[in-house]
Protein backbone atom coordinates (compact mmCIF):
# COMPACT_ATOMS: atom_id res chain seq x y z
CA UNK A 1 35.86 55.22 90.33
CA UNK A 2 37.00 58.66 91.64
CA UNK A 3 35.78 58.62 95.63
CA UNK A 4 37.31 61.89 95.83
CA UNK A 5 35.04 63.41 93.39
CA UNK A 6 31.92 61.20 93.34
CA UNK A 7 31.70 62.15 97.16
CA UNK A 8 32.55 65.90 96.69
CA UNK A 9 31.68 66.87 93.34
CA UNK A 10 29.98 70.38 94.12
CA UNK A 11 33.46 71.52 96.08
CA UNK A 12 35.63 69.78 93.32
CA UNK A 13 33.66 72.18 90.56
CA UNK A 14 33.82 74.84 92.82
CA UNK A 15 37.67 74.44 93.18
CA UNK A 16 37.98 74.03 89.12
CA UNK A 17 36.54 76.59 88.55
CA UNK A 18 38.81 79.58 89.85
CA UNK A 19 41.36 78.02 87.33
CA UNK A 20 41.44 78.48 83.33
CA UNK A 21 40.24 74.60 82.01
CA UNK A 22 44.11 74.72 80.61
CA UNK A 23 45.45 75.03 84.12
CA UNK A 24 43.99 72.52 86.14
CA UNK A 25 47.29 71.46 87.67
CA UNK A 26 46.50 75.01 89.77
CA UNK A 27 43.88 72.75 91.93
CA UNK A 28 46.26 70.61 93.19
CA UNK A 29 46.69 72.35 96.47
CA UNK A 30 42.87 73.19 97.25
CA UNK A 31 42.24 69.40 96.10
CA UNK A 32 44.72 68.21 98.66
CA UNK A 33 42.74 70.29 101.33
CA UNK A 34 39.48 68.56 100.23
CA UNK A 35 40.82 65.01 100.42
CA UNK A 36 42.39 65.60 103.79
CA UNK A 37 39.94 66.97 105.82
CA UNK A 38 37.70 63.74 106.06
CA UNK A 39 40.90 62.15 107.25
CA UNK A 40 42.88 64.63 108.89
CA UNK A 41 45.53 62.83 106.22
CA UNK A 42 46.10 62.32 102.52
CA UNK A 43 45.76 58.55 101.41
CA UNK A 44 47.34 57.25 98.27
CA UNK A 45 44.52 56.74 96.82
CA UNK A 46 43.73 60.76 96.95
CA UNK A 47 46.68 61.40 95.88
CA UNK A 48 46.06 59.29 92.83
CA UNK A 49 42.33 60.63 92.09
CA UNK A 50 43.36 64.45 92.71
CA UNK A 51 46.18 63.34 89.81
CA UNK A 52 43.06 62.41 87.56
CA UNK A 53 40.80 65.14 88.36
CA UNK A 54 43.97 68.23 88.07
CA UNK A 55 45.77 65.91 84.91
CA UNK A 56 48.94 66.07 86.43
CA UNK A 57 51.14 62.55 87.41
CA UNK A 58 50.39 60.81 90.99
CA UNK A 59 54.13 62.02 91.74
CA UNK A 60 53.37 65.88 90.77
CA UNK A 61 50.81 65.55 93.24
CA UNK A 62 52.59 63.43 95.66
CA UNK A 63 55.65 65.74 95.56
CA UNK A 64 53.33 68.80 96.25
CA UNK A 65 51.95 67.20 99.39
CA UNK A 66 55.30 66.27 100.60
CA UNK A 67 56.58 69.47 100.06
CA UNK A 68 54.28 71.28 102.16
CA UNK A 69 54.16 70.98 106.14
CA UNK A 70 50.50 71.42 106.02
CA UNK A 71 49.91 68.10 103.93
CA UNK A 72 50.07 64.87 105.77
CA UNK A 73 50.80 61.08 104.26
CA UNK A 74 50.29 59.80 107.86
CA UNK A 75 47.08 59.58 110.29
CA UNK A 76 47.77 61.55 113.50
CA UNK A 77 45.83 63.41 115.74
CA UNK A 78 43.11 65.54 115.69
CA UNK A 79 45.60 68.35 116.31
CA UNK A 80 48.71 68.34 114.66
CA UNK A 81 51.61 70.80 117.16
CA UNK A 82 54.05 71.64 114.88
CA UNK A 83 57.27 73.15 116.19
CA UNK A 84 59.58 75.19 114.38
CA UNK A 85 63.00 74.02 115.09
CA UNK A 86 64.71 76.13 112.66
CA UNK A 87 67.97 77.49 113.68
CA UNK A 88 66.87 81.28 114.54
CA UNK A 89 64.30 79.62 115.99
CA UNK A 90 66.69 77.05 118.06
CA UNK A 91 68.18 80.19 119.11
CA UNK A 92 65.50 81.99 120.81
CA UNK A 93 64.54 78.86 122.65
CA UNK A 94 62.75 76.63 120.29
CA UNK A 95 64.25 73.17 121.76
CA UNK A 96 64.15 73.68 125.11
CA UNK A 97 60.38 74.56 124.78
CA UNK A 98 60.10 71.11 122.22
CA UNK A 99 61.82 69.23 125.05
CA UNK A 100 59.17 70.86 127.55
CA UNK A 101 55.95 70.01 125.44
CA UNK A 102 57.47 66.69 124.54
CA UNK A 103 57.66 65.77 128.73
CA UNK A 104 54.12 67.36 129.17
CA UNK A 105 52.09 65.94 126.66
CA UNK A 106 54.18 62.53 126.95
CA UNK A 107 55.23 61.64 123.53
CA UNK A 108 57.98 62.53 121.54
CA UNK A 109 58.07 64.12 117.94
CA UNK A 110 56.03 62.40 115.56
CA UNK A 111 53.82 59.98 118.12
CA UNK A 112 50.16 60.94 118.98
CA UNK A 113 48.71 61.38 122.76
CA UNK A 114 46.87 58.22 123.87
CA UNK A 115 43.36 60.17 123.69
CA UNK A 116 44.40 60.86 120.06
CA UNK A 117 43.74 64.46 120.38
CA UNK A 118 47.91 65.36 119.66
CA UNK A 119 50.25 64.48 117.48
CA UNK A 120 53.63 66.70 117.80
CA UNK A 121 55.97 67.09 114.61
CA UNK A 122 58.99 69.36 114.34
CA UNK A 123 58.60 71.73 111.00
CA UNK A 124 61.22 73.88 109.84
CA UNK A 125 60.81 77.71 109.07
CA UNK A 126 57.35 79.05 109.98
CA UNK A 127 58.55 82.92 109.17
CA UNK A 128 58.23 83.92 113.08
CA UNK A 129 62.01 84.19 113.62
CA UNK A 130 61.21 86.75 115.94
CA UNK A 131 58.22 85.62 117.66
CA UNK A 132 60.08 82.12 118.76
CA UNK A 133 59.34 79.16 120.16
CA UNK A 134 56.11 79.14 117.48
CA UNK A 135 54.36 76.75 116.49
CA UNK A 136 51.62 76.06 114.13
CA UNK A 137 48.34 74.15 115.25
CA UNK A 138 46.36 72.19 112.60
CA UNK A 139 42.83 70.77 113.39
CA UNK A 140 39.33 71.03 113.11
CA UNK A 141 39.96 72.44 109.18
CA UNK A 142 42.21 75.06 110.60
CA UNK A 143 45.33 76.47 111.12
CA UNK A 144 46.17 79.03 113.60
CA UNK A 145 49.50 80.10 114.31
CA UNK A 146 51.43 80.45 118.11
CA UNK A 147 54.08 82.55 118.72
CA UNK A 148 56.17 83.55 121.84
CA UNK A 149 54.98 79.92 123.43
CA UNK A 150 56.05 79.17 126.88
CA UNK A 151 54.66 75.72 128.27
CA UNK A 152 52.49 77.37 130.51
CA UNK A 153 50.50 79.23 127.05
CA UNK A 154 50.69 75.76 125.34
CA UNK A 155 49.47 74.37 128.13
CA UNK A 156 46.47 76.20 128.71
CA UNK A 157 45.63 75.93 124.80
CA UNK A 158 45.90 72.13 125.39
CA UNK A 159 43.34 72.13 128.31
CA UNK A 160 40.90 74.06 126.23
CA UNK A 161 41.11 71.87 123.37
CA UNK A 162 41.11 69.10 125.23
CA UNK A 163 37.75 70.57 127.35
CA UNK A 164 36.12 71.20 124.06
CA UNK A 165 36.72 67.86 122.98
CA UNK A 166 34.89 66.96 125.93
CA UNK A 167 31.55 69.35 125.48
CA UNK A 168 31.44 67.32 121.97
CA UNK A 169 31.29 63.87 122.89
């Protein structure tokens, strides 16, 4: 049984629809989105039922997810930090600011915060050459992007996410 689309099966409609029936394939990408937000990751077994539901291979779809930074195989926190450490970026201060969140939020790239609230991965090329350190922030079904970050601006995004965690619970 498809979970994927016996739990969802208005959105995965919705998402077939935009495509010509001959072109399912083109739902990979909005079916990834689907499966991950429940999880804030992609499980093999989405990976699998978005395969039956676009009739592509598990590995078309697997390769698609891996491909993409905004796709994860992995659980991880409810935010997701990602850092460009690109070399343009590396250049305009990119590692020293890594090394800075890294100390402050007290993990290292790819671990998640105690609280579970961050997860920090290093990405590579988020087009901001110019706007370095950047990072992307993934969470709550969103992605916003960061540019000309010092610790002190991360910091203060941290302590508002991490106070509106707190008005949830």
């Amino acid at each position: 049984m498809n979970e994927l689309l016996s739990k969802y099966p208005q959105e995965v409609q919705r998402i077939l629809a935009r495509y010509p029936a001959e072109r399912k394939r083109s739902a990979v990408m909005p079916l990834l989105f689907l499966a991950q937000a429940e999880k804030n990751y992609i499980t093999p077994q989405a990976i699998a039922e978005i395969a039956e539901i676009a009739e592509v291979s598990a590995t078309e779809v697997a390769s698609v997810a891996g491909f993409y930074t905004l796709f994860h195989e992995e659980p991880g926190g409810r935010y997701r930090i990602q850092v460009c450490t690109d070399l343009p970026c590396v250049l305009r201060g990119a590692d020293r600011f890594l090394q800075e969140l890294k100390a402050y939020l007290g993990i290292e790239v790819g671990q998640t915060t105690a609280d579970g609230m961050f997860s920090l991965e290093e990405v590579k090329c988020l087009a901001a050459c110019h706007r370095a350190p950047m990072f992307q922030l993934q969470g709550d079904g969103q992605i916003t992007y960061h540019e000309d970050q010092t610790l002190e601006t991360v910091r203060a995004l941290v302590e508002e996410l991490r106070a509106r965690a707190g008005k949830e619970a």
